[in-house]
Protein backbone atom coordinates (compact mmCIF):
# COMPACT_ATOMS: atom_id res chain seq x y z
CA UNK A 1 71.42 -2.98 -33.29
CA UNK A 2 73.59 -2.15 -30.56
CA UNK A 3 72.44 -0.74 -27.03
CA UNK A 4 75.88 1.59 -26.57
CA UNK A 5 75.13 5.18 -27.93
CA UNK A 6 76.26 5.85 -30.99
CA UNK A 7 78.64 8.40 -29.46
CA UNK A 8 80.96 5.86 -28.38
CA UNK A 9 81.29 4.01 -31.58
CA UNK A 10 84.10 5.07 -33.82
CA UNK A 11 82.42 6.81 -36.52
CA UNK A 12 84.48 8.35 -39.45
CA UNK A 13 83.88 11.69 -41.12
CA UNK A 14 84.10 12.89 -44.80
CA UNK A 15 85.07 16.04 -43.16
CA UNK A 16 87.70 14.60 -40.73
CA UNK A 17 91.47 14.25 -42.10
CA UNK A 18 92.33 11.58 -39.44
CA UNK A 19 89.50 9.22 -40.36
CA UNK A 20 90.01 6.21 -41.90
CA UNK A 21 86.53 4.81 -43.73
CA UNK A 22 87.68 1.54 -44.55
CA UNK A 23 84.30 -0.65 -45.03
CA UNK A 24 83.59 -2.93 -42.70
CA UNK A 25 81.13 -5.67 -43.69
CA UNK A 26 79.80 -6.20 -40.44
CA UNK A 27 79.27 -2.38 -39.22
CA UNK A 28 75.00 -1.72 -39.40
CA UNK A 29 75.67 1.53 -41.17
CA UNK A 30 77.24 0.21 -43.99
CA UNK A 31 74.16 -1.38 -44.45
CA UNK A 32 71.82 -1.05 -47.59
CA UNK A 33 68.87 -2.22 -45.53
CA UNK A 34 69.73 0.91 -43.04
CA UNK A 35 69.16 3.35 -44.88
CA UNK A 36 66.35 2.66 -46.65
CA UNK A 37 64.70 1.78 -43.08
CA UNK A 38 65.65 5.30 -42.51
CA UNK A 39 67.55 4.08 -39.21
CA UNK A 40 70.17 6.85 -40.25
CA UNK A 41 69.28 10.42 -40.31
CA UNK A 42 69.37 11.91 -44.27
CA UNK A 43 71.64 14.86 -44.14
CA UNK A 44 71.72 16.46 -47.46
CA UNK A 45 75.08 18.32 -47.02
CA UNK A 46 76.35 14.42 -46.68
CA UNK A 47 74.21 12.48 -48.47
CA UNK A 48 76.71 10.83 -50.84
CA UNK A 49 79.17 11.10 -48.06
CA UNK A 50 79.33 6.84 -48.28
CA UNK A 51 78.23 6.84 -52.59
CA UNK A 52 77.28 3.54 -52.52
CA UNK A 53 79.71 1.12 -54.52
CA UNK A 54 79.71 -2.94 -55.68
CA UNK A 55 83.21 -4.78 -55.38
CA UNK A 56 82.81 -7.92 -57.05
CA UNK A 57 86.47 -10.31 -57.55
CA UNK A 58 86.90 -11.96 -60.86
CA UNK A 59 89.92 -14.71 -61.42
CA UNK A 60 91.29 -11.48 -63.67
CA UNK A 61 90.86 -8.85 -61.22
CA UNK A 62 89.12 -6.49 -58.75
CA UNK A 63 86.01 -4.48 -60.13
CA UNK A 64 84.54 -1.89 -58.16
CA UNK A 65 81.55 0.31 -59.80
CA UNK A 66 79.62 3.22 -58.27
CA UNK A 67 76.70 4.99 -59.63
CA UNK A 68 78.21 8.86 -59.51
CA UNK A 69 75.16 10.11 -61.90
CA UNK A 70 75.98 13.96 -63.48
CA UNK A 71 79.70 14.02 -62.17
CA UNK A 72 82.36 14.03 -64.94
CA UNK A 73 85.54 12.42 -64.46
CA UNK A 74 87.39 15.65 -63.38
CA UNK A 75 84.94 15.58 -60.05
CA UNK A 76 86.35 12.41 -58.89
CA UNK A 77 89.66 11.22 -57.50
CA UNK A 78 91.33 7.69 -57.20
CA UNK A 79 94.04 7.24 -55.21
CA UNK A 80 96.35 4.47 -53.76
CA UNK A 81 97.75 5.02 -50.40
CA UNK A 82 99.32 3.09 -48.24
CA UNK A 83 100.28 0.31 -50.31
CA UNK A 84 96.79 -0.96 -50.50
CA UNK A 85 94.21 1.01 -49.89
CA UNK A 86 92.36 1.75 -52.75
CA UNK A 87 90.60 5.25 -51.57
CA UNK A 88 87.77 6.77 -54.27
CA UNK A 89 86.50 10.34 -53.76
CA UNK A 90 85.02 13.73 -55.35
CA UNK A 91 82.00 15.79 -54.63
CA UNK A 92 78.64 16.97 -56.40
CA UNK A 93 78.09 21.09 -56.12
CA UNK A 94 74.91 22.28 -54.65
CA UNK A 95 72.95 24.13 -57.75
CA UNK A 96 73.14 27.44 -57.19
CA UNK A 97 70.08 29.01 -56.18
CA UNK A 98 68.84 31.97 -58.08
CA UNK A 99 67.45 35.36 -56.26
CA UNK A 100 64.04 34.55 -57.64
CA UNK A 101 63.90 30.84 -57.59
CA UNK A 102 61.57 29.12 -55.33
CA UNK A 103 62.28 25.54 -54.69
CA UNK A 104 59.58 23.08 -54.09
CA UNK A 105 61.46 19.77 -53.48
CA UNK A 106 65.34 19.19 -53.44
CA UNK A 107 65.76 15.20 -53.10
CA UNK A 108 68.76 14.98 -55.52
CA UNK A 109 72.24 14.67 -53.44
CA UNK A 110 75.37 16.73 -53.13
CA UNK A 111 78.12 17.44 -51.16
CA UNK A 112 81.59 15.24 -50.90
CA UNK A 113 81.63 11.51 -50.89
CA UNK A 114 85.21 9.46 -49.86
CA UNK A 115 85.62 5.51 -49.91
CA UNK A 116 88.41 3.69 -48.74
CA UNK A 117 88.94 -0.22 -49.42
CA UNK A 118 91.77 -2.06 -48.16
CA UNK A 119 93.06 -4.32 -51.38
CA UNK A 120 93.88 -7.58 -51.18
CA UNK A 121 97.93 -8.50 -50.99
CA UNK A 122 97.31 -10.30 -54.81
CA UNK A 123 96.81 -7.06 -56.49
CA UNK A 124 98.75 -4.91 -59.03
CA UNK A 125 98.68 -1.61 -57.45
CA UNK A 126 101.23 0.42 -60.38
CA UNK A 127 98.11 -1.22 -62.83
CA UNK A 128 94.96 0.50 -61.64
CA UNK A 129 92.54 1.50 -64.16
CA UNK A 130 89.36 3.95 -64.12
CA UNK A 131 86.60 4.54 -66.67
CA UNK A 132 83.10 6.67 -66.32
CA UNK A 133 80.39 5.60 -68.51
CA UNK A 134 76.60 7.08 -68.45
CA UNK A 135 77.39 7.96 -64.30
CA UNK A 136 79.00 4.73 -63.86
CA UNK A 137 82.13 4.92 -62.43
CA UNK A 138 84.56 1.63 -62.79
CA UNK A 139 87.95 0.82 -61.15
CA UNK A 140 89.36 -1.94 -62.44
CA UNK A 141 92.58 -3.25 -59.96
CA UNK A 142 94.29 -6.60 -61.79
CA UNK A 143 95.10 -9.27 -59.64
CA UNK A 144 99.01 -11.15 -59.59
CA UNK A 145 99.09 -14.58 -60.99
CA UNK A 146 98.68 -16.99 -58.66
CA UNK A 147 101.89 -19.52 -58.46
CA UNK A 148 100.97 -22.59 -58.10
CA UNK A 149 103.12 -24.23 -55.70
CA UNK A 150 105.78 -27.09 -57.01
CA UNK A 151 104.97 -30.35 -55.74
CA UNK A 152 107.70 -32.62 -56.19
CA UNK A 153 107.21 -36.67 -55.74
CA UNK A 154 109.34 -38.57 -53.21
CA UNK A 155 110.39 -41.76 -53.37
CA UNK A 156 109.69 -44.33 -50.72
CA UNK A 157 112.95 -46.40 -50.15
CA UNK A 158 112.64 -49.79 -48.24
């Protein structure tokens, strides 16, 4: 963990236009470990602000999947900007609470969640496909052929 204040570190908001969340391996908040540790603060307004997602490369293509449990496909966008950057967002609505309701525990999540992944120079962009299944949301991004490169024999003369 790093002594310098978090202040000074360039931190990206949900709620920032300017931002740009593209994940970083290496940063300790995109950790799992983190936030189970509860080294981060739990903010419920932002609490799927970073939904956590798998990106796993097969030799077909790039698969990302991200639990989104109760949203329906019309709550989440998927977008490619910038030529590459594969950028996944929507938000979950805060129930809304009834004059006469008393609440005893709220642990479930909402508010606005936004991903951004920079994609590989080997991928079809104009052939990006999205499915949600049971909460499971899946982007499928194909990858180009590779070309394998011609090797041609030369002769030795002498």
């Amino acid at each position: 963990m790093s002594l310098v204040p978090r202040l000074f570190r360039r931190r990206s908001s949900v709620f920032d236009p300017f931002s740009l969340d593209i994940w970083d391996p290496f940063e300790e908040a995109n950790s799992p470990f983190s936030r189970d540790l509860g080294i981060f603060p739990r903010d419920d307004a932002t609490a799927i602000a970073n939904a956590q997602l798998d990106w796993k490369e097969t030799p077909e293509a790039h698969i990302f999947k991200a639990d989104l449990p109760g949203l329906r496909k019309e709550e989440v966008k998927i977008e490619v900007e910038d030529d590459r950057v594969l950028k996944i967002s929507g938000e979950r609505k805060k129930e809304e609470e009834q004059k006469n309701d008393k609440w005893h525990r709220i642990e479930r999540s909402y508010g606005k969640f936004l991903r951004r992944f920079r994609l590989p120079e080997n991928t079809k962009v104009d052939e990006v496909k999205a499915s949600i299944e049971n909460g499971v949301l899946t982007v499928t991004v194909p990858k180009q052929p590779q070309t394998k490169p011609e090797v041609r024999a030369i002769e030795i003369s002498g």
